[in-house]
Protein backbone atom coordinates (compact mmCIF):
# COMPACT_ATOMS: atom_id res chain seq x y z
CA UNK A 1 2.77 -35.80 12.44
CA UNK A 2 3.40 -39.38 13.58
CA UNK A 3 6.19 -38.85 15.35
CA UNK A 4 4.30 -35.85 16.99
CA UNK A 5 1.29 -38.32 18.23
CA UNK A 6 4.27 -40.61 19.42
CA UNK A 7 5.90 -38.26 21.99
CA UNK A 8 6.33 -34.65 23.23
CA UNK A 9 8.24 -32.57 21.01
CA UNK A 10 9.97 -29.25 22.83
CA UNK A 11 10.85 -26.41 20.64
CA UNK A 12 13.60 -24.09 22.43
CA UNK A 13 13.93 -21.49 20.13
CA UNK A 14 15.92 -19.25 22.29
CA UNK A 15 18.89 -22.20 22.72
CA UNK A 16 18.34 -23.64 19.25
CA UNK A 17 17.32 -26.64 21.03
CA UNK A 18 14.72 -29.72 19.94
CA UNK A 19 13.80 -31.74 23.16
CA UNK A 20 11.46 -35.43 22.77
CA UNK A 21 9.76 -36.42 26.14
CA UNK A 22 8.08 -39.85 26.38
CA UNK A 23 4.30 -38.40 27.25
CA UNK A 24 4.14 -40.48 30.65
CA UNK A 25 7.17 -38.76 31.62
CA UNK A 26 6.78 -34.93 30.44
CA UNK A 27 5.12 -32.65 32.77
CA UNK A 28 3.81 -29.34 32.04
CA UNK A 29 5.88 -26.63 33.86
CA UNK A 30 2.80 -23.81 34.69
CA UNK A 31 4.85 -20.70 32.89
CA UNK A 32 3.07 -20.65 30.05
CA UNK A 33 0.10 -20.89 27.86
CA UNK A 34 -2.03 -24.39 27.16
CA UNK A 35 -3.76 -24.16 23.90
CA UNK A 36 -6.16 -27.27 23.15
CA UNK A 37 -5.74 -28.57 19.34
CA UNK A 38 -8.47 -29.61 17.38
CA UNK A 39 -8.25 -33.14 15.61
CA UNK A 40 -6.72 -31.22 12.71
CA UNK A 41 -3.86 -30.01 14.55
CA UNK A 42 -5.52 -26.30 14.88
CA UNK A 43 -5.68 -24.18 17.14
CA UNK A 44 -8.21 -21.00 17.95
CA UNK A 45 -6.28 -17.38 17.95
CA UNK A 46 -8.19 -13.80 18.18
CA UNK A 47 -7.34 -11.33 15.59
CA UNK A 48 -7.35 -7.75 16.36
CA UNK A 49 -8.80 -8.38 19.67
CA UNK A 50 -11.93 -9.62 17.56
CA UNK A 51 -11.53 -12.16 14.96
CA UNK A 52 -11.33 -15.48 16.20
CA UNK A 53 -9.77 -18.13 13.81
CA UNK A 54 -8.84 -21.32 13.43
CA UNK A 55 -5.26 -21.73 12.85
CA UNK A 56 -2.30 -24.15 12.43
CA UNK A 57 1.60 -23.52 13.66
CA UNK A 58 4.04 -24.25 10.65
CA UNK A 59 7.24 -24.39 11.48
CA UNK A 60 8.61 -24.75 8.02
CA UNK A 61 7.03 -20.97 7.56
CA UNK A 62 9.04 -18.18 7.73
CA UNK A 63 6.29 -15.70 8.52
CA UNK A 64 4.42 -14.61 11.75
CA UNK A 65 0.84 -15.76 9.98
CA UNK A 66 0.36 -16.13 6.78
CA UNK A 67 -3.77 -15.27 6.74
CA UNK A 68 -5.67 -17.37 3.75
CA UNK A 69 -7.35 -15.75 0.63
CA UNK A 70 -10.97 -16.58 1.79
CA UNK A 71 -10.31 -15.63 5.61
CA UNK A 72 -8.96 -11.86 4.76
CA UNK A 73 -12.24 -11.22 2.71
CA UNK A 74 -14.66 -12.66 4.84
CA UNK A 75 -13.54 -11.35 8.07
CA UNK A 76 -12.27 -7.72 6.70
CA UNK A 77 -8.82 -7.97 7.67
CA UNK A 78 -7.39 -5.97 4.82
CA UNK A 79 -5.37 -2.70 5.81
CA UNK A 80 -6.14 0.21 3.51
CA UNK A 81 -3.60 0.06 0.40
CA UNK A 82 -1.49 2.85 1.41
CA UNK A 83 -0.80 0.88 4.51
CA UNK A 84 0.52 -2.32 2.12
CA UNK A 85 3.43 -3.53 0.83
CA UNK A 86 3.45 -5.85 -1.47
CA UNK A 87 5.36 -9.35 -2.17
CA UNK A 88 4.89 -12.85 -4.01
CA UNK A 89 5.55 -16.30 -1.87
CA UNK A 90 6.38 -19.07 -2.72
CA UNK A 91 5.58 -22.77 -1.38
CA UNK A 92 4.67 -26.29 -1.87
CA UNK A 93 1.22 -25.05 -3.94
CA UNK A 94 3.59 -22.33 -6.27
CA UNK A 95 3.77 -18.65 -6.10
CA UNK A 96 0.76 -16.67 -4.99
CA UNK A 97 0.28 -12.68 -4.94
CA UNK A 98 0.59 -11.46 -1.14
CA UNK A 99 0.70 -8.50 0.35
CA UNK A 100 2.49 -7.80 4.02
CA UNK A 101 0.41 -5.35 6.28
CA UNK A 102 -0.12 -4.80 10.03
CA UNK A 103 -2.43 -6.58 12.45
CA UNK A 104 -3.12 -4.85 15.48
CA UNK A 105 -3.18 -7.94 17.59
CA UNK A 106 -2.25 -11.78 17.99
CA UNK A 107 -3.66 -13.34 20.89
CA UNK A 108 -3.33 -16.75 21.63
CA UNK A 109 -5.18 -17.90 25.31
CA UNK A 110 -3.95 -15.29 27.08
CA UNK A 111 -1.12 -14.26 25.30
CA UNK A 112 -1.22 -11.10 23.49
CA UNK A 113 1.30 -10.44 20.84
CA UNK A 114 0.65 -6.46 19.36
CA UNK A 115 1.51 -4.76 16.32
CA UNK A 116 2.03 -8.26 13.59
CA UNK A 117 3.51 -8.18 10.90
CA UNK A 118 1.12 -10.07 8.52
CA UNK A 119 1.13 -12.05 5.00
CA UNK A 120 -2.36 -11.27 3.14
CA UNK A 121 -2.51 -14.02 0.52
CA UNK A 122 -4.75 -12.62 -2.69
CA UNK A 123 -3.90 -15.66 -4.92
CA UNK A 124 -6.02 -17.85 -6.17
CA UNK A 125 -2.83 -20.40 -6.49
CA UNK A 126 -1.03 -21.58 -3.38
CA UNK A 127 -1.94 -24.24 -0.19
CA UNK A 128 -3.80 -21.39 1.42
CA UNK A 129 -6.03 -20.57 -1.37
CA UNK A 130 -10.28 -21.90 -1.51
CA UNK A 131 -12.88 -21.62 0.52
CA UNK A 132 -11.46 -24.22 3.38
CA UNK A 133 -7.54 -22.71 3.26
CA UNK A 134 -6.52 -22.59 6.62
CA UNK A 135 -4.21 -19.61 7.97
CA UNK A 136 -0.99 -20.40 9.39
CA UNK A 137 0.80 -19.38 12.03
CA UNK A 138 4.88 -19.58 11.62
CA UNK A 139 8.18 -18.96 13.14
CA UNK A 140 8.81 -15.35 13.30
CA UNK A 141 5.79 -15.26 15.79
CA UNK A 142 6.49 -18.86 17.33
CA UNK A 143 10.22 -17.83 17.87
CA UNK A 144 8.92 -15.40 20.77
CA UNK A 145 7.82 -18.65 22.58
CA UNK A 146 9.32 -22.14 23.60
CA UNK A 147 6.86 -24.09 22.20
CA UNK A 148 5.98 -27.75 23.15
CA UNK A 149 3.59 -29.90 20.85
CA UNK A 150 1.87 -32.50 23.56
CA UNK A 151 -0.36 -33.95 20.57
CA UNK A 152 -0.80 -37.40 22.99
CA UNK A 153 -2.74 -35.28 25.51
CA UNK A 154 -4.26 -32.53 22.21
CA UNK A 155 -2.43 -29.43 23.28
CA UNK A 156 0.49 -27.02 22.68
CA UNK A 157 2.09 -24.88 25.62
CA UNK A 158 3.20 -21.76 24.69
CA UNK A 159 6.17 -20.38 27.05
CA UNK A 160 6.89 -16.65 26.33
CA UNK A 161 11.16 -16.31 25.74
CA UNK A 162 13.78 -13.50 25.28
CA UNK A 163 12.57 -12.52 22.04
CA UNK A 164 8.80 -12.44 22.53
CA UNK A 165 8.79 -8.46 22.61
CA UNK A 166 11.13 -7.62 19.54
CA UNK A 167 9.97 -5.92 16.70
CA UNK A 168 8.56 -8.08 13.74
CA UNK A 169 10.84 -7.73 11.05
CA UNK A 170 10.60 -6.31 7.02
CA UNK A 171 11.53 -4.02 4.73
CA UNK A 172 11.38 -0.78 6.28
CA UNK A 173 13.75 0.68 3.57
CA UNK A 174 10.76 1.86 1.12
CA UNK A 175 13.13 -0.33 -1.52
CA UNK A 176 11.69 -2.92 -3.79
CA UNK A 177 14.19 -4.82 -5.63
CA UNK A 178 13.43 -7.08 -8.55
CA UNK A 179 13.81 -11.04 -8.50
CA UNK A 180 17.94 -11.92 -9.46
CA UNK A 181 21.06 -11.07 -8.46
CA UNK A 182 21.86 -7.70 -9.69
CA UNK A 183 19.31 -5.87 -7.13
CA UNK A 184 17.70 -3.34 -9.48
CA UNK A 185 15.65 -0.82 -7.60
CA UNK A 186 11.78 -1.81 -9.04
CA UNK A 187 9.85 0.95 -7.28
CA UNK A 188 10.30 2.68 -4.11
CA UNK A 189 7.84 3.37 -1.49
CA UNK A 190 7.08 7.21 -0.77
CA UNK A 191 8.86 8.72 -4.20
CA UNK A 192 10.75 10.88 -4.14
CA UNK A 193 13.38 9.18 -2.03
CA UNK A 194 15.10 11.16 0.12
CA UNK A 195 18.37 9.34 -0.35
CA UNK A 196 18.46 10.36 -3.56
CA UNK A 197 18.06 6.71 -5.07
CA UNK A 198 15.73 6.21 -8.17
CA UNK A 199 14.07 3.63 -9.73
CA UNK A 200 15.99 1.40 -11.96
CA UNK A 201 19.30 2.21 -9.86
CA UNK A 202 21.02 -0.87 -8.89
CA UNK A 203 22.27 -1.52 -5.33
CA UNK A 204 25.69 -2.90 -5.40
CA UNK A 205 26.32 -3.43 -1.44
CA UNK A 206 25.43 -2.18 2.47
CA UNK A 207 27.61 -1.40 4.93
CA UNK A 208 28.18 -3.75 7.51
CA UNK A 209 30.61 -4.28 10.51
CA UNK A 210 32.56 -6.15 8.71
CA UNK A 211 32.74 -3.45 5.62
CA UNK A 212 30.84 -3.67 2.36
CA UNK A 213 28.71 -6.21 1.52
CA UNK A 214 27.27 -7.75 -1.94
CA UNK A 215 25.33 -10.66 -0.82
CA UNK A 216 21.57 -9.97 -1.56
CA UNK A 217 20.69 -11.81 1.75
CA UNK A 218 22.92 -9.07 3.95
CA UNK A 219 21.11 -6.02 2.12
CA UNK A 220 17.99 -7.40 2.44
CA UNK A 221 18.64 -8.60 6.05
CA UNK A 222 19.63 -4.81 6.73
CA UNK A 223 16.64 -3.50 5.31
CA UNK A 224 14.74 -5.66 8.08
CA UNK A 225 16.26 -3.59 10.77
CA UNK A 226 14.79 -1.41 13.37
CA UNK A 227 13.37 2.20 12.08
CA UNK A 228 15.55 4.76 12.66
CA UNK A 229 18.67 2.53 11.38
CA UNK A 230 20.78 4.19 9.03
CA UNK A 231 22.02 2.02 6.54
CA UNK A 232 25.26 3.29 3.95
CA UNK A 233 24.23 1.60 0.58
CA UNK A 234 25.89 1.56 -2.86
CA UNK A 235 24.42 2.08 -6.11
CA UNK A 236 24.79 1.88 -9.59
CA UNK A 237 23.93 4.72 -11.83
CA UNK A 238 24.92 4.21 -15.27
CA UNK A 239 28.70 4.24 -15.14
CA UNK A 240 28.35 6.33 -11.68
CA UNK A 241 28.85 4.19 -8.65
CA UNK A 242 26.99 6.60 -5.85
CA UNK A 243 27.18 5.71 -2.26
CA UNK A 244 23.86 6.87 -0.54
CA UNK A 245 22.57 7.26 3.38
CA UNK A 246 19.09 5.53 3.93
CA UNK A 247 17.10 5.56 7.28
CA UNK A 248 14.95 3.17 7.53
CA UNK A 249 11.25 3.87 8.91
CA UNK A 250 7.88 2.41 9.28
CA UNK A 251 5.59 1.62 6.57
CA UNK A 252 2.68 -0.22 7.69
């Protein structure tokens, strides 16, 4: 943070690019979106074209917004449970049960970002959790922008990029595989599965342009795609080594 009250600090996520500006010299462009912060380093979004919170942008999180504990129950911003998926995180406070589910709306000034792919923290462990945790807002959603924090004059611009219509990503594969390295199928969403794949089953590799793959982080990142992506995956079964089709669809 005291580097951030020092000077201007550009984020191009688009180029990959981190840009300083001495505050005298930086001048706001006029594309975008100016967003007073608070004394905290928050800012005020509107949830579901009603909610209005009091956030902060993380970019050390991986999420679009990861919503606080006391925040989903007070304001009701729970999907139903069939329209859940759930998931554990982990940060600086240790592992907290979280669920992923879909906001209608992120709107930030006059910026409206639809259909967000959420993080419900239930936890009572975690830096989000108690009465006073504050949500946070990370880079999946900030990556749609080139974001500049101009903390000398209390604000953050907000210019939309290339990416600030594409799809929020997870796991649209109805898959859940269990913590390790050997990928065993824990419980799939909508059983039976279609593709033929069964709890306990373990996935051995996916497809990819570059021919079969092992790495957990490829088969997960695969499972992120699009819906309607049709992924060749292969399983073990026992001594059987099956190769299956999924298509991947929406689940929130």
């Amino acid at each position: 943070m005291e580097v951030f009250d020092r000077v201007v600090v550009e984020l191009k996520y688009a180029d990959g690019k981190v840009l300083f500006h001495a505050p005298a010299a930086f001048a706001d462009r006029g594309t975008g979106e100016a967003l007073p912060i608070d004394d905290l380093g928050r800012v005020n979004t509107l949830i579901n074209g009603k909610t209005l919170l009091s956030v902060m942008f993380d970019t050390g999180s991986g999420g679009a917004i990861n919503l606080a504990p006391a925040t989903v129950l007070r304001e009701g911003l729970a999907p139903p449970p069939e329209r859940r998926l759930g998931t554990v995180v982990s940060g600086v406070g240790g592992q907290t049960a979280a669920f992923q589910g879909l906001l209608e709306s992120v709107q930030l000034g006059q910026l409206t970002i639809p259909a967000v792919v959420a993080i419900f923290h239930e936890g009572e462990a975690g830096a989000l959790a108690g009465d006073d945790g504050i949500s946070v807002i990370g880079n999946q959603l900030l990556q749609r922008f080139t974001v500049t924090f101009d903390f000398p004059r209390r604000q953050v611009l907000l210019e939309p990029g290339p990416w600030f219509s594409k799809p929020f990503p997870y796991n649209r594969s109805g898959l859940k595989l269990k913590p390790g390295a050997e990928m065993i199928v824990e419980t799939i969403r909508g059983a039976p599965d279609p593709a033929g794949i069964q709890v306990g089953d373990q996935v051995v590799s996916v497809m990819t342009e570059k021919g079969w793959t092992p790495e957990r982080t490829t088969v997960e990142g695969r499972f992120r795609e699009a819906a309607g992506t049709k992924l060749k995956v292969k399983i073990q079964r026992g001594k059987k080594e099956l190769e299956r089709e999924i298509v991947l669809k929406e689940l929130l």
